[in-house]
Protein backbone atom coordinates (compact mmCIF):
# COMPACT_ATOMS: atom_id res chain seq x y z
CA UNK A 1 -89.63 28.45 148.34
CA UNK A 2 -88.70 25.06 149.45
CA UNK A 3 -92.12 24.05 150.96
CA UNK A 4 -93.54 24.25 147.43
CA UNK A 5 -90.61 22.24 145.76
CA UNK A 6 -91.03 19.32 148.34
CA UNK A 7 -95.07 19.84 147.96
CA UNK A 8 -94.17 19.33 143.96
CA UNK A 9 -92.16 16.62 144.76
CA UNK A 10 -94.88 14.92 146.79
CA UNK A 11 -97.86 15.42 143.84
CA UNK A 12 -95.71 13.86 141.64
CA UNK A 13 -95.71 10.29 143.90
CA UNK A 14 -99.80 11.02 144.13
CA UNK A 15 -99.39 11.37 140.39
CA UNK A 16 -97.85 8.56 139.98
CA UNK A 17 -100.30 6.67 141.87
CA UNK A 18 -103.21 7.93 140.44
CA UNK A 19 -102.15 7.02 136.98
CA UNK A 20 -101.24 3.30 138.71
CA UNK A 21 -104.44 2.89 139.30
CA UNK A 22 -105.88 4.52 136.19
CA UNK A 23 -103.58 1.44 134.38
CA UNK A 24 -104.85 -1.43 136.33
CA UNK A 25 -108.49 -0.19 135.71
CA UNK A 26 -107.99 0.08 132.18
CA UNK A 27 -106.30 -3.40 132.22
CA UNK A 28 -109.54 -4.54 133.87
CA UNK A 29 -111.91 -3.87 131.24
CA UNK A 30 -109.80 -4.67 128.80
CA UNK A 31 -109.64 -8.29 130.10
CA UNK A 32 -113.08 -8.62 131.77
CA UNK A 33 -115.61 -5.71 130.44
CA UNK A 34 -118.23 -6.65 128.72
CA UNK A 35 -116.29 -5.57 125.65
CA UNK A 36 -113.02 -7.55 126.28
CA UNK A 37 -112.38 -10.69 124.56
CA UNK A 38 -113.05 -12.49 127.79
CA UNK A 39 -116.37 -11.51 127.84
CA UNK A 40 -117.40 -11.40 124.31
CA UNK A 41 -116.47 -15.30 124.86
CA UNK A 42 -118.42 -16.25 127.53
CA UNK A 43 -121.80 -14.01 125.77
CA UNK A 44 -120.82 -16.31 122.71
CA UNK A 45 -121.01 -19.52 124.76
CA UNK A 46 -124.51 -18.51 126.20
CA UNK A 47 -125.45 -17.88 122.70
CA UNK A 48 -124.41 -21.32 121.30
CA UNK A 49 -125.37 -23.46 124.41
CA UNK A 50 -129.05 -22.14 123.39
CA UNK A 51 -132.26 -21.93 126.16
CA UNK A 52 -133.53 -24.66 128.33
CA UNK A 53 -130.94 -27.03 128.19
CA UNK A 54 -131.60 -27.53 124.52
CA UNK A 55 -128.77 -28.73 122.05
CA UNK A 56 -126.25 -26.26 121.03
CA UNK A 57 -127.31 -23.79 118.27
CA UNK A 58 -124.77 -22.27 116.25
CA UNK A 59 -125.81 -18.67 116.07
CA UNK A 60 -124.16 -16.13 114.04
CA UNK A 61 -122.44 -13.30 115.34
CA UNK A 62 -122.67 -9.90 114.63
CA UNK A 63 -119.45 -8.47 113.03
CA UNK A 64 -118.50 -5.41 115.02
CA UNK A 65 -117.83 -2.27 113.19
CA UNK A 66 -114.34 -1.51 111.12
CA UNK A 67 -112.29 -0.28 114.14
CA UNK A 68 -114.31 -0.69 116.91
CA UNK A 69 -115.47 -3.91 119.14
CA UNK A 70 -119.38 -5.33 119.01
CA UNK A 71 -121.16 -4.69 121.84
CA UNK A 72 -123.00 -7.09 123.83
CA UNK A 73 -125.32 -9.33 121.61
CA UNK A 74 -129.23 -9.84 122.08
CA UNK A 75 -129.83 -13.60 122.82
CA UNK A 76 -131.91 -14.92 119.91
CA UNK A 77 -134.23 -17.38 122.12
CA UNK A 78 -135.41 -18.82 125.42
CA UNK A 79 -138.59 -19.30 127.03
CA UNK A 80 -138.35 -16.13 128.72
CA UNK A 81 -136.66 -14.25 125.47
CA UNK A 82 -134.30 -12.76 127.91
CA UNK A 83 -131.82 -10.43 126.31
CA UNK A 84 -128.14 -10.08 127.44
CA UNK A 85 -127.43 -6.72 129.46
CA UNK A 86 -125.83 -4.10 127.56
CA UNK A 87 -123.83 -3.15 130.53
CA UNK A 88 -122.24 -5.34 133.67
CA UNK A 89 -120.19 -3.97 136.72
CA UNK A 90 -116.68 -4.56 135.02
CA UNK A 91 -117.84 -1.56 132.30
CA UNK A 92 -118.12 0.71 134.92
CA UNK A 93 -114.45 0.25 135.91
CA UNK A 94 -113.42 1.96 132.33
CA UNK A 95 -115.39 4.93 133.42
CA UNK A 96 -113.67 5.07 136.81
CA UNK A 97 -109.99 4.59 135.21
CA UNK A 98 -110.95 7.94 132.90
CA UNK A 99 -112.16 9.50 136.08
CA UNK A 100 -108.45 8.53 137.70
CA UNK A 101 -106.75 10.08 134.21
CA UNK A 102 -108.27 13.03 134.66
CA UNK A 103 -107.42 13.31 138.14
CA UNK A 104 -104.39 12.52 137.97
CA UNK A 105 -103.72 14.88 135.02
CA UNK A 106 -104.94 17.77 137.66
CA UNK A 107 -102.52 16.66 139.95
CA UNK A 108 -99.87 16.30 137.44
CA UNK A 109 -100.80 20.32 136.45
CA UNK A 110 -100.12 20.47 139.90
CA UNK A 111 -96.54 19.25 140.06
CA UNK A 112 -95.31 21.64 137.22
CA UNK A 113 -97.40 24.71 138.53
CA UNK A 114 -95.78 24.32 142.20
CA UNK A 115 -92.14 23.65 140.36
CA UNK A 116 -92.64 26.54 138.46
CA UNK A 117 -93.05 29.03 141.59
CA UNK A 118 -90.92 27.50 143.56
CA UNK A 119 -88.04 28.23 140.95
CA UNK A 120 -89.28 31.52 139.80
CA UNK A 121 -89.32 30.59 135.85
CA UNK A 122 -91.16 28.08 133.71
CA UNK A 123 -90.72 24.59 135.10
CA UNK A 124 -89.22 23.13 131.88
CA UNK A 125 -85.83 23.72 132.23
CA UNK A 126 -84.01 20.78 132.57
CA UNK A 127 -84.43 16.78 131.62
CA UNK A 128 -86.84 15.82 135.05
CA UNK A 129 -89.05 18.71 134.41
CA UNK A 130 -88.99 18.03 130.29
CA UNK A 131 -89.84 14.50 131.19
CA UNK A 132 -92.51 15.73 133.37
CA UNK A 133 -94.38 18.11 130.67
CA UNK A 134 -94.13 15.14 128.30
CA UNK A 135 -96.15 13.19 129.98
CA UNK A 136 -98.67 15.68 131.10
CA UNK A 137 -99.19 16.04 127.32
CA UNK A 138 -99.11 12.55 126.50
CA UNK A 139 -101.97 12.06 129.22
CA UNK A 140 -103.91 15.00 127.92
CA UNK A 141 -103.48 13.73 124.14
CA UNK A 142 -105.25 10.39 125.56
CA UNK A 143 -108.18 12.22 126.87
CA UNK A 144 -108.36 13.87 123.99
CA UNK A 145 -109.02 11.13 121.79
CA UNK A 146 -111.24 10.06 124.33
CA UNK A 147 -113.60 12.56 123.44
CA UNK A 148 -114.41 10.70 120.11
CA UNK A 149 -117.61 9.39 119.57
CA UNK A 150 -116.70 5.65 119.58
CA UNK A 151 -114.32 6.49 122.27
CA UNK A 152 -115.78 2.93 124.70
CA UNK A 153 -114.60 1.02 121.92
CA UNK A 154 -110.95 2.37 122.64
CA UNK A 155 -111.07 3.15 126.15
CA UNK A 156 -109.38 0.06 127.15
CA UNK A 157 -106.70 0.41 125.46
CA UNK A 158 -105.63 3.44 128.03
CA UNK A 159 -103.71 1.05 130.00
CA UNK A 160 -100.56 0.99 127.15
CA UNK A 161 -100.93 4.26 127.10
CA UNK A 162 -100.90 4.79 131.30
CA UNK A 163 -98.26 1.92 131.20
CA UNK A 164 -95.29 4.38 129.50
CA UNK A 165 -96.40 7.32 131.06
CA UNK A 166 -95.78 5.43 134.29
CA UNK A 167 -92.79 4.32 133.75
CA UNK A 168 -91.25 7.93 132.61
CA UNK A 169 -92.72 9.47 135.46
CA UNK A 170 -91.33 6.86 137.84
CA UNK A 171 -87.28 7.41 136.05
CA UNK A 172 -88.22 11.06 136.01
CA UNK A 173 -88.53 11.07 140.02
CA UNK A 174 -85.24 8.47 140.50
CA UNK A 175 -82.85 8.51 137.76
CA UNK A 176 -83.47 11.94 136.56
CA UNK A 177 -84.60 14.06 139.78
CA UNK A 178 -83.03 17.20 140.49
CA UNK A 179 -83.75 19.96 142.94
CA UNK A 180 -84.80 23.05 141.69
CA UNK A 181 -82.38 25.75 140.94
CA UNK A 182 -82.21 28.60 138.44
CA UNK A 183 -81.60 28.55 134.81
CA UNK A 184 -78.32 28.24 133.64
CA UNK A 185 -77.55 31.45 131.80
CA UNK A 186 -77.25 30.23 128.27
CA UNK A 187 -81.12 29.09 128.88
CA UNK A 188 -82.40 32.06 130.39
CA UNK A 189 -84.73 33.26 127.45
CA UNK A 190 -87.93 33.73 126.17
CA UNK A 191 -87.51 31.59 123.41
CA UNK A 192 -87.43 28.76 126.47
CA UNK A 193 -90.96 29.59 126.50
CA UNK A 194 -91.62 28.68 123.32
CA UNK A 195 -88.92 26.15 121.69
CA UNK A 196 -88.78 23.81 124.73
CA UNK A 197 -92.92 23.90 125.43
CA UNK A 198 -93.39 23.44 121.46
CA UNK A 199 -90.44 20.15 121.72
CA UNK A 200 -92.47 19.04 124.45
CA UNK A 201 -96.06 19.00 123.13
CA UNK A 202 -94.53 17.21 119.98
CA UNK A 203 -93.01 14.68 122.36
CA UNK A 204 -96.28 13.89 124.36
CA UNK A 205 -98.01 13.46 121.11
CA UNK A 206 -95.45 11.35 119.58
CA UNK A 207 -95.62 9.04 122.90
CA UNK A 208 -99.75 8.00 121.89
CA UNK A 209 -98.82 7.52 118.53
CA UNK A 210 -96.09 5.02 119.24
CA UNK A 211 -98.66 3.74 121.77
CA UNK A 212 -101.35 2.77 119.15
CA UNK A 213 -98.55 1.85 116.70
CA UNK A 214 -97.12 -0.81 118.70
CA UNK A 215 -100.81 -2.02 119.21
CA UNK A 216 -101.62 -2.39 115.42
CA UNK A 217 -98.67 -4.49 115.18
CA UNK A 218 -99.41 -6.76 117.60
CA UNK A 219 -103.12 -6.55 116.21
CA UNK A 220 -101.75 -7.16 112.62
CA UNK A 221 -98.85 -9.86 113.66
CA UNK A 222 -102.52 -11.78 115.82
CA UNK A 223 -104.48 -11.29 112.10
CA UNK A 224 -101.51 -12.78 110.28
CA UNK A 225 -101.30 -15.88 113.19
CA UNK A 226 -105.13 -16.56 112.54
CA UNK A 227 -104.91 -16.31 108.53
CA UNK A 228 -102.14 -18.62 108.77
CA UNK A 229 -103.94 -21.06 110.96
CA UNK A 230 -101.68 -20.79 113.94
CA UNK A 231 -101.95 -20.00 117.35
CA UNK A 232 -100.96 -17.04 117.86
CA UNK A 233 -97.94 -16.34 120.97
CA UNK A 234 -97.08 -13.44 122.76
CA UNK A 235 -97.73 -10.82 122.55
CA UNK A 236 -99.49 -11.03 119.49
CA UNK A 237 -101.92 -13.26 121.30
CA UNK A 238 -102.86 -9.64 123.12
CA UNK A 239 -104.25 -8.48 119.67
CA UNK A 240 -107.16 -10.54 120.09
CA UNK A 241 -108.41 -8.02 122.35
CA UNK A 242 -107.75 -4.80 120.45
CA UNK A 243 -109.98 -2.84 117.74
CA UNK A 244 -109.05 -3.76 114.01
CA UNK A 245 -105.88 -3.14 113.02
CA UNK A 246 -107.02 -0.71 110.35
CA UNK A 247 -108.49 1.46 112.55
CA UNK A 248 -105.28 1.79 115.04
CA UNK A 249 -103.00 2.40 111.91
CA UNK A 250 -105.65 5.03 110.87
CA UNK A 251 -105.47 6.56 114.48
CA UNK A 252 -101.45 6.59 114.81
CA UNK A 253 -101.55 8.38 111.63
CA UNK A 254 -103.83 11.10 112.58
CA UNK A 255 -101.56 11.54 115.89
CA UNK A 256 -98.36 11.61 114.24
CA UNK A 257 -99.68 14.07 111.31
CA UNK A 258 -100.92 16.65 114.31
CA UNK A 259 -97.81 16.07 116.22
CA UNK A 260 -95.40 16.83 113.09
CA UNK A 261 -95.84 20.42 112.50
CA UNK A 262 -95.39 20.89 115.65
CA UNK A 263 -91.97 19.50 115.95
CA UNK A 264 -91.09 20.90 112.78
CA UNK A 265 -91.79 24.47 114.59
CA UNK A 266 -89.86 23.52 117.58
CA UNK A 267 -86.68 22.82 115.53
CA UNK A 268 -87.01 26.18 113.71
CA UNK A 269 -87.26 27.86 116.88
CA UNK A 270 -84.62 26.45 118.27
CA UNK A 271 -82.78 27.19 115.35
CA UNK A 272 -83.71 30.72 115.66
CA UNK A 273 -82.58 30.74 119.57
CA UNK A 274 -78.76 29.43 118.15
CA UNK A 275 -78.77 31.94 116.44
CA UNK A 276 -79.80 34.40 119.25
CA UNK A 277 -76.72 32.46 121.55
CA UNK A 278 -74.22 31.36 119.31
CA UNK A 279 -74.66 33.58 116.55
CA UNK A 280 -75.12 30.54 113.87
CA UNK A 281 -78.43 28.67 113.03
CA UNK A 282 -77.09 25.37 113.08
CA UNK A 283 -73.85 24.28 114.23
CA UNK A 284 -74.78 19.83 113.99
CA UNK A 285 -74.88 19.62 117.81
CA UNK A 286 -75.70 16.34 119.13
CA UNK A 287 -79.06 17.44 120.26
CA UNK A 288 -79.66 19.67 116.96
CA UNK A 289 -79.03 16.68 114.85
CA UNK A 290 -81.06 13.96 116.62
CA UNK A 291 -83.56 16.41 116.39
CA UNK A 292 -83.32 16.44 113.15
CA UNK A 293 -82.72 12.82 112.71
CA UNK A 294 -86.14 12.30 114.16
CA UNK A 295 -87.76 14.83 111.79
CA UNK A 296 -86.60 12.99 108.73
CA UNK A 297 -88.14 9.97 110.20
CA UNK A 298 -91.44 11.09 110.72
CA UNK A 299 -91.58 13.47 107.58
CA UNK A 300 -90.77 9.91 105.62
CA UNK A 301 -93.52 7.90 106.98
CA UNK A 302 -95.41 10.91 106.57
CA UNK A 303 -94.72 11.03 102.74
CA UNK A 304 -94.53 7.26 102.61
CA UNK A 305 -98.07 6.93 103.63
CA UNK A 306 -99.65 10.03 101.54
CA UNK A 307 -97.81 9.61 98.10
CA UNK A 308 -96.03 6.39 98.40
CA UNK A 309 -99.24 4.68 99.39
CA UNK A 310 -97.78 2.26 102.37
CA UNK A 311 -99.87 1.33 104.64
CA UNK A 312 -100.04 -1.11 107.34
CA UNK A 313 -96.68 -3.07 108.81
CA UNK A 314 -93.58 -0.82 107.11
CA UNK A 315 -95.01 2.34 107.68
CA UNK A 316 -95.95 1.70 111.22
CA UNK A 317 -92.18 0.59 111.84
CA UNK A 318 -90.95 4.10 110.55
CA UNK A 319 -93.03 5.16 113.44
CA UNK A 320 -91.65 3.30 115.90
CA UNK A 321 -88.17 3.94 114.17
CA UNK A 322 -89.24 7.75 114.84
CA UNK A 323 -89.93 7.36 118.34
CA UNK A 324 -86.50 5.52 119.30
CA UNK A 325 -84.51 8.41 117.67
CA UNK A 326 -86.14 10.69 119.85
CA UNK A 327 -85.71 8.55 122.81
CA UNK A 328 -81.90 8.45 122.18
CA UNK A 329 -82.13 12.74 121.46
CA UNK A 330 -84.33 12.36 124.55
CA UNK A 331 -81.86 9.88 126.81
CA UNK A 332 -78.64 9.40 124.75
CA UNK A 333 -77.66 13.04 124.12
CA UNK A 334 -78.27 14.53 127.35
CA UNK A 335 -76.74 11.46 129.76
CA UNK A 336 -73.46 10.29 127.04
CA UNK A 337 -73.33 12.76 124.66
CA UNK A 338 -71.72 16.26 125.87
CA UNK A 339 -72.90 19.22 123.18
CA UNK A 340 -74.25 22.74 123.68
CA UNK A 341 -77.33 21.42 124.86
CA UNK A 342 -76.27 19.31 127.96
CA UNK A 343 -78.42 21.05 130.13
CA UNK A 344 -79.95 17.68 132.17
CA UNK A 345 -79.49 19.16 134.86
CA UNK A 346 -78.43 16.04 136.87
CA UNK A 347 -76.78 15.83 140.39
């Protein structure tokens, strides 16, 4: 059905877009809303400055609450006792870049459902269409955690999120495009159903976590700069815009604990599909021990942070550790390595 492979082909560019545009709206409010930095600054000026041309007032600030950012302070005089908005235009561009997520995720359901009829099976089965469903969870994660209660105080941060989701999607449809085709006999099983969509949700999840890991450490390596006395440089000068550091390292926890178990499943079904194919449960194939590399990884920040009791800066690096050994099991093993599971599918 080649009308519904080049109609995949084409959601995947409005996909693309969509999430584009999601990222620059996030960016917005997280420079300009009345929540950003930027703005909290200017509120603070009005505050000081005082009513009426009167001499500048030091007023203290509200702190904001651990892990979230304040919102928009009441101004404590004036003739007219005016109060300061809860709400300007900018905030409404956060709710319009969640309203582009969740189109875009539609239209990304869109891009696997028409791949998937087109070539007659599931469309996971090979590195563009793996790359694809990674991202479609990734995105979905996001929203996810959107659903929180304090979620306004985080939504801003949605454009590093968007921002490696783009960027996958957009090597997915160059570097990594292929046309669709069949299944190569040694995949053609059920257990594609399950070991590959089970590798992939663990993947997706793992992306958000090493999303709001990298963010504590730039919020952490900004707390350190103040502390210190120094200005702080890039990017660490970004952190002064993010939530407290505690509460991201709480968060990429949380992700990487729900996205564990789920790997951990993956690799036993995979090792119960070896067996199934090559009549051994593991045979230390490039892809079987990456995958296994990365599960190590995470299991040791994992037990690091619940009975080692690290928190903060070294067990946020085993995270990102995690996430670049599956990037090369990801990358590495199915472009340079050649195994049993060099099944990219590249032309």
């Amino acid at each position: 059905m080649p009308d519904l492979a080049t109609l995949s082909d084409q959601l995947l560019i409005t996909t693309i877009l969509l999430y584009t545009a999601a990222m620059l709206a996030y960016g917005v409010e997280y420079a300009f809303g009345r929540r950003g930095t930027v703005a909290r600054a200017a509120v603070r000026e009005r505050v000081l400055v005082g009513a009426g041309g009167l001499p500048p007032v030091e007023v203290s600030l509200p702190s904001p609450p651990e892990g979230s950012l304040p919102e928009a302070p009441v101004s404590p005089g004036g003739p007219a006792g005016r109060t300061v908005p809860d709400r300007s235009p900018l905030d409404y561009v956060g709710g319009l870049a969640v309203v582009l997520t969740v189109i875009g995720a539609l239209v990304h359901v869109g891009v696997l459902v028409t791949r998937g009829i087109a070539a007659g099976r599931v469309p996971w089965g090979n590195m563009y269409e793996f790359a694809i469903s990674v991202c479609l969870i990734a995105v979905v994660a996001w929203l996810v955690v959107l659903t929180r209660p304090k979620r306004v105080a985080v939504r801003h941060l949605g454009a590093f999120v968007m921002l490696p989701v783009v960027l996958l999607l957009g090597l997915a449809g160059t570097v990594l495009y292929t046309r669709v085709a069949p299944l190569v006999p040694a995949l053609n099983s059920y257990w594609l159903k399950i070991h590959v969509s089970a590798a992939a949700i663990a993947t997706g999840v793992f992306l958000v976590g090493f999303a709001t890991g990298v963010l504590y450490l730039i919020r952490d390596a900004y707390d350190r700069a103040v502390a210190a006395g120094r200005v702080a440089r890039f990017p660490a000068s970004l952190g002064a815009r993010l939530p407290a550091a505690e509460g991201l390292e709480r968060t990429t926890f949380r992700v990487t604990a729900f996205a564990f178990p789920i790997w951990t499943f993956a690799i036993i079904a995979g090792a119960i599909w070896a067996e199934a194919a090559w009549s051994r449960y593991w045979g230390w194939d490039p892809k079987e021990t990456w995958a296994f590399i990365s599960w190590v990884v995470y299991a040791a920040y994992l037990h690091a942070r619940a009975t080692a009791g690290w928190r903060g800066r070294r067990a946020v690096w085993i995270v990102v550790l995690g996430w670049a050994t599956m990037m090369v099991n990801l990358f590495g093993v199915n472009l340079v390595i050649t195994g049993l599971h060099s099944y990219a599918g590249l032309q």
